[in-house]
C-alpha atoms as a PDB file:
ATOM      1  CA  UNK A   1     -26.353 -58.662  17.779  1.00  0.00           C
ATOM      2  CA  UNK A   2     -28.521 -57.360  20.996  1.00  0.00           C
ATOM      3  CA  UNK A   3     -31.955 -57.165  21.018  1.00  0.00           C
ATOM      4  CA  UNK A   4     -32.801 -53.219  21.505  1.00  0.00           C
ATOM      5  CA  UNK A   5     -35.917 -51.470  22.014  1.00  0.00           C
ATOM      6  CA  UNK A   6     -37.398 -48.721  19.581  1.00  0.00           C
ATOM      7  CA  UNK A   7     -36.358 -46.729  22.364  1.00  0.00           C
ATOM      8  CA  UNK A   8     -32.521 -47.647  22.087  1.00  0.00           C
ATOM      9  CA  UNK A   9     -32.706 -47.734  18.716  1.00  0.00           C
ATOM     10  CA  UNK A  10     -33.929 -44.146  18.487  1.00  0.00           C
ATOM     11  CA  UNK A  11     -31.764 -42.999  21.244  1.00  0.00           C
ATOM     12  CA  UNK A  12     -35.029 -41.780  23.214  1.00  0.00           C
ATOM     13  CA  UNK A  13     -35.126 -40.149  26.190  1.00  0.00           C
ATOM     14  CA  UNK A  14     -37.484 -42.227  29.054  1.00  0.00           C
ATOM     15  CA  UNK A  15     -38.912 -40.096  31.719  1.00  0.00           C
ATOM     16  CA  UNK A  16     -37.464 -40.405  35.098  1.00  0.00           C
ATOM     17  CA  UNK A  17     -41.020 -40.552  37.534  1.00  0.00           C
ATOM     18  CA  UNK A  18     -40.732 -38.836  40.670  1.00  0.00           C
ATOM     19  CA  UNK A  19     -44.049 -37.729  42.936  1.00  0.00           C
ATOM     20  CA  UNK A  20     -42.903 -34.262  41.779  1.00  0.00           C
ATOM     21  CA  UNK A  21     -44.595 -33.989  38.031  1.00  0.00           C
ATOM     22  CA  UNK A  22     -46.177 -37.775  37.187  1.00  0.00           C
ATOM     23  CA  UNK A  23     -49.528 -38.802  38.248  1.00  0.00           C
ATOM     24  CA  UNK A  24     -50.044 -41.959  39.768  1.00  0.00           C
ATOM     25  CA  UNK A  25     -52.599 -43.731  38.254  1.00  0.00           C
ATOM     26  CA  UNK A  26     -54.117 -47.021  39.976  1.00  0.00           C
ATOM     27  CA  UNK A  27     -55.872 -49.624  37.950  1.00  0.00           C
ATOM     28  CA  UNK A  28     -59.057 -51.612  38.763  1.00  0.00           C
ATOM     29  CA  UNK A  29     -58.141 -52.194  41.988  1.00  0.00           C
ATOM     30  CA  UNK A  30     -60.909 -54.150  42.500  1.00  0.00           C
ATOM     31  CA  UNK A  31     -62.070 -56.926  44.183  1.00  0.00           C
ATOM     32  CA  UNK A  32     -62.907 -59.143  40.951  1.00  0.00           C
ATOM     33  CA  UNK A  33     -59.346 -60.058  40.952  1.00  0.00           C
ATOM     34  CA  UNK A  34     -59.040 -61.331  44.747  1.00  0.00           C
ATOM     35  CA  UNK A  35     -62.152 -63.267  45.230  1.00  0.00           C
ATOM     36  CA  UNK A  36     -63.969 -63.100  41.796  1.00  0.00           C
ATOM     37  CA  UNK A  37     -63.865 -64.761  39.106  1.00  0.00           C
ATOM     38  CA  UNK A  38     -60.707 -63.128  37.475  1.00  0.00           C
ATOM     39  CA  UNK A  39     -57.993 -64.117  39.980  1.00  0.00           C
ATOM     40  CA  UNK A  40     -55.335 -63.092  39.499  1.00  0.00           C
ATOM     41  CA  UNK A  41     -51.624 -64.684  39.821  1.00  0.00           C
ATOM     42  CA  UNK A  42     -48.839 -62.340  41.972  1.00  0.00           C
ATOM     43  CA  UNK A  43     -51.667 -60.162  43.013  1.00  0.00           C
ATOM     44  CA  UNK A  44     -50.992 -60.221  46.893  1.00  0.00           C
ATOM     45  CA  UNK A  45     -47.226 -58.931  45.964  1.00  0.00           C
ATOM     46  CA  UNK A  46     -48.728 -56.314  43.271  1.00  0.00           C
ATOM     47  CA  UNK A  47     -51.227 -55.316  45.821  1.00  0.00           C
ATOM     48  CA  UNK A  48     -48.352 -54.917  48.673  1.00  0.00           C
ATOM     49  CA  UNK A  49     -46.082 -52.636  46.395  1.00  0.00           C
ATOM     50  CA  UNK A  50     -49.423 -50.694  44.997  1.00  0.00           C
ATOM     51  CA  UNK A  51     -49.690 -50.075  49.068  1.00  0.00           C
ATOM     52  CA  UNK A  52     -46.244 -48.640  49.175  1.00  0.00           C
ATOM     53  CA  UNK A  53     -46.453 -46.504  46.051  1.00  0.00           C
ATOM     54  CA  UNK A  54     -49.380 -44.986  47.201  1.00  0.00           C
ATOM     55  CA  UNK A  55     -47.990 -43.849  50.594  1.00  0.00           C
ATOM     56  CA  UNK A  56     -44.698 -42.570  48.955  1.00  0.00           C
ATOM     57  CA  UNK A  57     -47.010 -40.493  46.965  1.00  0.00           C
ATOM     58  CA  UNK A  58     -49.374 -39.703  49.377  1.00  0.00           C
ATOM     59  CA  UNK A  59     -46.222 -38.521  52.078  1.00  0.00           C
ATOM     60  CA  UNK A  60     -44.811 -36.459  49.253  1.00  0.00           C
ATOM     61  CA  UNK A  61     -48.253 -34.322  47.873  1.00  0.00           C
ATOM     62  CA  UNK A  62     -48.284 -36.290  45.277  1.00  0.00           C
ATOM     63  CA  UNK A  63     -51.544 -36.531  42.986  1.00  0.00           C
ATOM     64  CA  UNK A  64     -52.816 -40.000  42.781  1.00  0.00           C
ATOM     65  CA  UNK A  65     -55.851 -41.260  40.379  1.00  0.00           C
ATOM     66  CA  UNK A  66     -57.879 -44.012  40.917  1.00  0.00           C
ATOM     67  CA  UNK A  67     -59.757 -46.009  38.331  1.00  0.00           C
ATOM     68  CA  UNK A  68     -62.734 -48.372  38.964  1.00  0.00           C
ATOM     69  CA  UNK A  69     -64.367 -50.650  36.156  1.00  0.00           C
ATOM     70  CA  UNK A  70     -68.253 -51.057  36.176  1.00  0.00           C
ATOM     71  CA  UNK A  71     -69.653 -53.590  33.610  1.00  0.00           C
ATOM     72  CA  UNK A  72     -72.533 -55.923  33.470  1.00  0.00           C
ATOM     73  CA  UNK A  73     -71.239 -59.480  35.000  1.00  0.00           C
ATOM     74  CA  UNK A  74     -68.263 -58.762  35.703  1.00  0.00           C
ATOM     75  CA  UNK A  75     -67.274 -56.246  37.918  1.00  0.00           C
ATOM     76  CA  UNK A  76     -71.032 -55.364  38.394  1.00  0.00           C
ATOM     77  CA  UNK A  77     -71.613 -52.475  40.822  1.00  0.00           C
ATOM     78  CA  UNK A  78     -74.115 -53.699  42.273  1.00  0.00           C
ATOM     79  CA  UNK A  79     -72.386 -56.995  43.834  1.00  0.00           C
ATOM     80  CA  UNK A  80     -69.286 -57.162  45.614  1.00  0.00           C
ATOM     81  CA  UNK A  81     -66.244 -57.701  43.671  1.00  0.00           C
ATOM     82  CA  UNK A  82     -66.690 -53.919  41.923  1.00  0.00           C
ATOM     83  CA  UNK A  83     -65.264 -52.581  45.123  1.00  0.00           C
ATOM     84  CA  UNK A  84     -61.667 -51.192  45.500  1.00  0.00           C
ATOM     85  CA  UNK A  85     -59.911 -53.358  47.864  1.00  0.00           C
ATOM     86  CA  UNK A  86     -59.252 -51.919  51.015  1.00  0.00           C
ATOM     87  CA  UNK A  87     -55.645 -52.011  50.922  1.00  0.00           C
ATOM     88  CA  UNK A  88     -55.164 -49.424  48.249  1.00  0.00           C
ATOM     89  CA  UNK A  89     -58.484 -47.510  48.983  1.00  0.00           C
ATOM     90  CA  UNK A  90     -59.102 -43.971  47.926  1.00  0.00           C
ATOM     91  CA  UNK A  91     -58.422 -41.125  50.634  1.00  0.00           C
ATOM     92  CA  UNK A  92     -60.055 -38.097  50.746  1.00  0.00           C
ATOM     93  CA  UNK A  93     -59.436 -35.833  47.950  1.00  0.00           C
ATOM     94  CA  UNK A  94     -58.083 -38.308  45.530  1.00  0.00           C
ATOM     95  CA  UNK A  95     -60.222 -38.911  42.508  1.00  0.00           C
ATOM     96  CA  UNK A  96     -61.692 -41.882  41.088  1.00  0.00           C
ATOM     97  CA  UNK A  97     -63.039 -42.211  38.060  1.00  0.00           C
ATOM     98  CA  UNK A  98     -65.580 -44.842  36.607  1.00  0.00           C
ATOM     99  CA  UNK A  99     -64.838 -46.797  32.824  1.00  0.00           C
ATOM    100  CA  UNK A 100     -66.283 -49.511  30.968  1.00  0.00           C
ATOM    101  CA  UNK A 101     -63.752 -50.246  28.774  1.00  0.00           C
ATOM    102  CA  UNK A 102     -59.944 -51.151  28.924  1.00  0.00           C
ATOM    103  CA  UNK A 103     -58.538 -47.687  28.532  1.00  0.00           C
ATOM    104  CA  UNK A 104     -58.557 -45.459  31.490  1.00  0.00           C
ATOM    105  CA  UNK A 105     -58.933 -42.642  29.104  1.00  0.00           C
ATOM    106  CA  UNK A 106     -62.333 -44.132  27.819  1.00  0.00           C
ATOM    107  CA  UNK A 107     -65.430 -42.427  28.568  1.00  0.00           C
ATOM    108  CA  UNK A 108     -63.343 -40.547  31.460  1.00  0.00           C
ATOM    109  CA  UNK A 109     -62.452 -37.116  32.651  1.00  0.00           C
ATOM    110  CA  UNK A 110     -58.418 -38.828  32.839  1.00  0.00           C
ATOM    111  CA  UNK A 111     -57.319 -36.860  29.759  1.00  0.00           C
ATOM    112  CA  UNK A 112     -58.845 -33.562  31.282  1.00  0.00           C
ATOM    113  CA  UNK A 113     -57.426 -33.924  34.752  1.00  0.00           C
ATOM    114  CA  UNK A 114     -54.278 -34.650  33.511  1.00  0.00           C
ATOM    115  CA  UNK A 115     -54.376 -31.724  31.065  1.00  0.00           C
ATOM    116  CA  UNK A 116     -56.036 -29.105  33.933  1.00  0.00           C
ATOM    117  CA  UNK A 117     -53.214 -30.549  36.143  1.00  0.00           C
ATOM    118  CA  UNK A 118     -50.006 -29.615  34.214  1.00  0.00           C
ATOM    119  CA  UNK A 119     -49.051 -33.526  34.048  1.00  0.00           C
ATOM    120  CA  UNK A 120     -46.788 -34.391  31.197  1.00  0.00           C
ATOM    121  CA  UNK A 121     -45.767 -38.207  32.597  1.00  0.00           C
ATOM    122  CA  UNK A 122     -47.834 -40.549  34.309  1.00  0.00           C
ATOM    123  CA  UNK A 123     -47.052 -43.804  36.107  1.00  0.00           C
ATOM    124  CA  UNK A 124     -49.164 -46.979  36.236  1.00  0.00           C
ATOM    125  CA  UNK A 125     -49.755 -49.414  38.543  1.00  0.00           C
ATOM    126  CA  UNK A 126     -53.108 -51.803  38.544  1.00  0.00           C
ATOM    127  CA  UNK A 127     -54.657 -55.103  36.805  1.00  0.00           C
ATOM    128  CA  UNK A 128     -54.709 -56.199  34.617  1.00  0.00           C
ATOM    129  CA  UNK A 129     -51.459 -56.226  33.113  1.00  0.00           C
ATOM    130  CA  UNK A 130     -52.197 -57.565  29.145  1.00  0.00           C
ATOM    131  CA  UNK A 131     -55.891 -55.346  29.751  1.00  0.00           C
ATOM    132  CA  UNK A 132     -56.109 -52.754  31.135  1.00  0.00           C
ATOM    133  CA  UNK A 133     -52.748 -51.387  32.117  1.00  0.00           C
ATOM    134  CA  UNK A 134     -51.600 -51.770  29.125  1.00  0.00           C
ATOM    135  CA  UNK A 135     -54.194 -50.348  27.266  1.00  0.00           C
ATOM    136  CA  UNK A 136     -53.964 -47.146  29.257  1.00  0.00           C
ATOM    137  CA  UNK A 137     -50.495 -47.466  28.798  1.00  0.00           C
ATOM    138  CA  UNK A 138     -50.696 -46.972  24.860  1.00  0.00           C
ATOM    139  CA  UNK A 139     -53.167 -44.759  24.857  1.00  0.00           C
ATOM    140  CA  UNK A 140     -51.299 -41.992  27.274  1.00  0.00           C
ATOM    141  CA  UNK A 141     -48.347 -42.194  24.601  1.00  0.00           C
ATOM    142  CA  UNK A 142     -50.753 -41.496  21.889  1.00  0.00           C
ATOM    143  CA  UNK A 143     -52.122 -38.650  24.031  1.00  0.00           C
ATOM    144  CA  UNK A 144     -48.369 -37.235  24.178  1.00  0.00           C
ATOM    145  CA  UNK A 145     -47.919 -38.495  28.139  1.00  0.00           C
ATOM    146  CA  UNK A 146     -44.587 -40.219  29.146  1.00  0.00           C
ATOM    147  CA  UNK A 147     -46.005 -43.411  30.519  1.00  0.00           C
ATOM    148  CA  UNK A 148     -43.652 -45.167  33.432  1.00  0.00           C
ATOM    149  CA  UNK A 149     -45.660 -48.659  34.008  1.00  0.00           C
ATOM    150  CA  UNK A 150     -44.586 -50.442  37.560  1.00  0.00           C
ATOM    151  CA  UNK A 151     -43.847 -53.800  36.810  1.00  0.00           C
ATOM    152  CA  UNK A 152     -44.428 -55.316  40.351  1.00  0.00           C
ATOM    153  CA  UNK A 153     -46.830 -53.153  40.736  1.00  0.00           C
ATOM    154  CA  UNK A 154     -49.317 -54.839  38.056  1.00  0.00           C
ATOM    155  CA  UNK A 155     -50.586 -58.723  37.251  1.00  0.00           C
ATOM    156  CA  UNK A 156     -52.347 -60.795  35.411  1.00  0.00           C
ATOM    157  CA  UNK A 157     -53.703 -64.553  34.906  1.00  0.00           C
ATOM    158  CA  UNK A 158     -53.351 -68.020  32.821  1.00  0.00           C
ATOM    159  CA  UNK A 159     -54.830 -67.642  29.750  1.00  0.00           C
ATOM    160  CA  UNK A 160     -55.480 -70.130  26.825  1.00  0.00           C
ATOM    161  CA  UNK A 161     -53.320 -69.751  23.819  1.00  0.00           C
ATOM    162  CA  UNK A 162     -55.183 -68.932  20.615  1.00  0.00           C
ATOM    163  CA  UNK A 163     -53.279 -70.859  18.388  1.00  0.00           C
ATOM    164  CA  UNK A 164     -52.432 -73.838  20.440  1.00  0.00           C
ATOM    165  CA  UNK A 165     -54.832 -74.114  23.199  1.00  0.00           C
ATOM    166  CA  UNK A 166     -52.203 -74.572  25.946  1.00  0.00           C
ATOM    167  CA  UNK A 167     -51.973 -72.244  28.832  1.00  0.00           C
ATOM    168  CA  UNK A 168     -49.686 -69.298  28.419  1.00  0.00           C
ATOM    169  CA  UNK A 169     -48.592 -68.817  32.602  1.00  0.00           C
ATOM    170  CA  UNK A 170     -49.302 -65.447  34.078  1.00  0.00           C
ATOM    171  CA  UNK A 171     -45.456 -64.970  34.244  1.00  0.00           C
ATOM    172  CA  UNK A 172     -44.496 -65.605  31.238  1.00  0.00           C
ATOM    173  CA  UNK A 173     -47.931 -63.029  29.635  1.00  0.00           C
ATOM    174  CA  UNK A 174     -46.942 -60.310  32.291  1.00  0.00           C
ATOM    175  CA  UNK A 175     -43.206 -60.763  31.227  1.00  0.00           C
ATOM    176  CA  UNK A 176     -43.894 -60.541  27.422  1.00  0.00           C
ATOM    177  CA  UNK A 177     -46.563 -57.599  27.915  1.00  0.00           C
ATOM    178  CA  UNK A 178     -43.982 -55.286  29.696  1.00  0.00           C
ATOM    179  CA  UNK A 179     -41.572 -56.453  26.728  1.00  0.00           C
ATOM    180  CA  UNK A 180     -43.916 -54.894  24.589  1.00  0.00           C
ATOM    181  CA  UNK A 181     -44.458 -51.849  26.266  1.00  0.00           C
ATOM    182  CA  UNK A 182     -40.571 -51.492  26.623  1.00  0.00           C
ATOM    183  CA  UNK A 183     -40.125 -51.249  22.898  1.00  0.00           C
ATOM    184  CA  UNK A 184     -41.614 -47.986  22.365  1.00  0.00           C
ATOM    185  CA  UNK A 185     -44.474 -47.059  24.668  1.00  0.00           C
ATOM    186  CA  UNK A 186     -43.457 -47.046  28.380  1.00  0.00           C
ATOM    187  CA  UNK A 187     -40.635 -47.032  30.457  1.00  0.00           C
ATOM    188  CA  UNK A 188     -40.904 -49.968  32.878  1.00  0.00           C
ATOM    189  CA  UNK A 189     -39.459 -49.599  36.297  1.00  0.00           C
ATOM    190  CA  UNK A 190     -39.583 -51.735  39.819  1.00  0.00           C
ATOM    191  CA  UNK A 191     -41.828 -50.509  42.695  1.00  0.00           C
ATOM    192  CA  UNK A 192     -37.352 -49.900  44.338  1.00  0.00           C
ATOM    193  CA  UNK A 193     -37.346 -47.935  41.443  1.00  0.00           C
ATOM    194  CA  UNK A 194     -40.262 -45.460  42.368  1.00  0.00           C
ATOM    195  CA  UNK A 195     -39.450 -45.554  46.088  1.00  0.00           C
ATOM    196  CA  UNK A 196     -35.592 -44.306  45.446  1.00  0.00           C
ATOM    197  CA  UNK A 197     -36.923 -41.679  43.274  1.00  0.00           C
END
């Protein structure tokens, strides 16, 4: 028998993202991941496609959201590696809004915007994939959002396993997390994908 998705299995309809109705929400574009001490695997490619979304989006009116985590240590705002990298910098009149913790949604105005704005879907793009993105991801289905997550447009790192101690490879955690998502939270799509649409 094939493997199917919640989705499949209850015959679910997944949002088709366009510039049109989604907002485009970018991810902790930040500079932790480049020359800190999170870096991150496939993040020049991620970055490159998160650079091509954004001027699809930006060409067609499109409303883009940018979020930027501040923490102690890590991604402290007051050294260098909090900053959004220049590639996929904010433009004038696109928001940005500050967290602490791995939702988007936490301790943020996202929910509101989103709400003010008339946005039923959102798409995703960012870092880090297991984190953050997917995080967000859950928590705008639980909010009633249809949640598109770019999978080229997203990455993540080696980590340790818990149980074994070997290192699970960035691929094969960014492959699984997506799988997850797939099931039942989020439509998963190719950065082709949003650029046809």
């Amino acid at each position: 028998m094939t493997a199917q998705s919640i989705f499949d299995i209850a015959g679910a309809q997944l949002p088709t993202g366009s510039p049109k109705d989604p907002a485009l929400i970018v991810i902790d574009a930040q500079e932790e991941y480049r020359d800190g001490k999170l870096k991150l695997s496939g993040l020049a490619g991620a970055l490159a496609n998160i650079q091509e979304i954004l001027a699809h989006w930006r060409a067609r009116g499109g409303t883009v959201i940018h979020v930027q985590h501040h923490a102690t240590g890590l991604f402290d705002p007051s050294g260098p590696y909090a900053a959004i990298m220049p590639e996929v910098a904010p433009q004038d009149g696109e928001t940005i809004l500050t967290k602490s913790v791995p939702s988007s949604f936490g301790g943020t105005e996202l929910d509101a915007l989103l709400q003010d704005g008339g946005f039923k879907q959102v798409v995703i793009t960012g870092f880090m994939t297991h984190v953050c993105v997917s995080t967000t991801a859950r928590v705008a289905d639980e909010k009633g959002y249809a949640v598109t997550v770019v999978s080229d447009a997203t990455a993540t790192r080696d980590l340790p396993d818990a149980i074994s101690g070997k290192t699970v490879l960035a691929a094969d955690l960014h492959r699984h997390e997506l799988t997850m998502l797939a099931d039942t939270f989020a439509k998963i799509v190719s950065t082709k994908d949003v650029l046809g649409a």
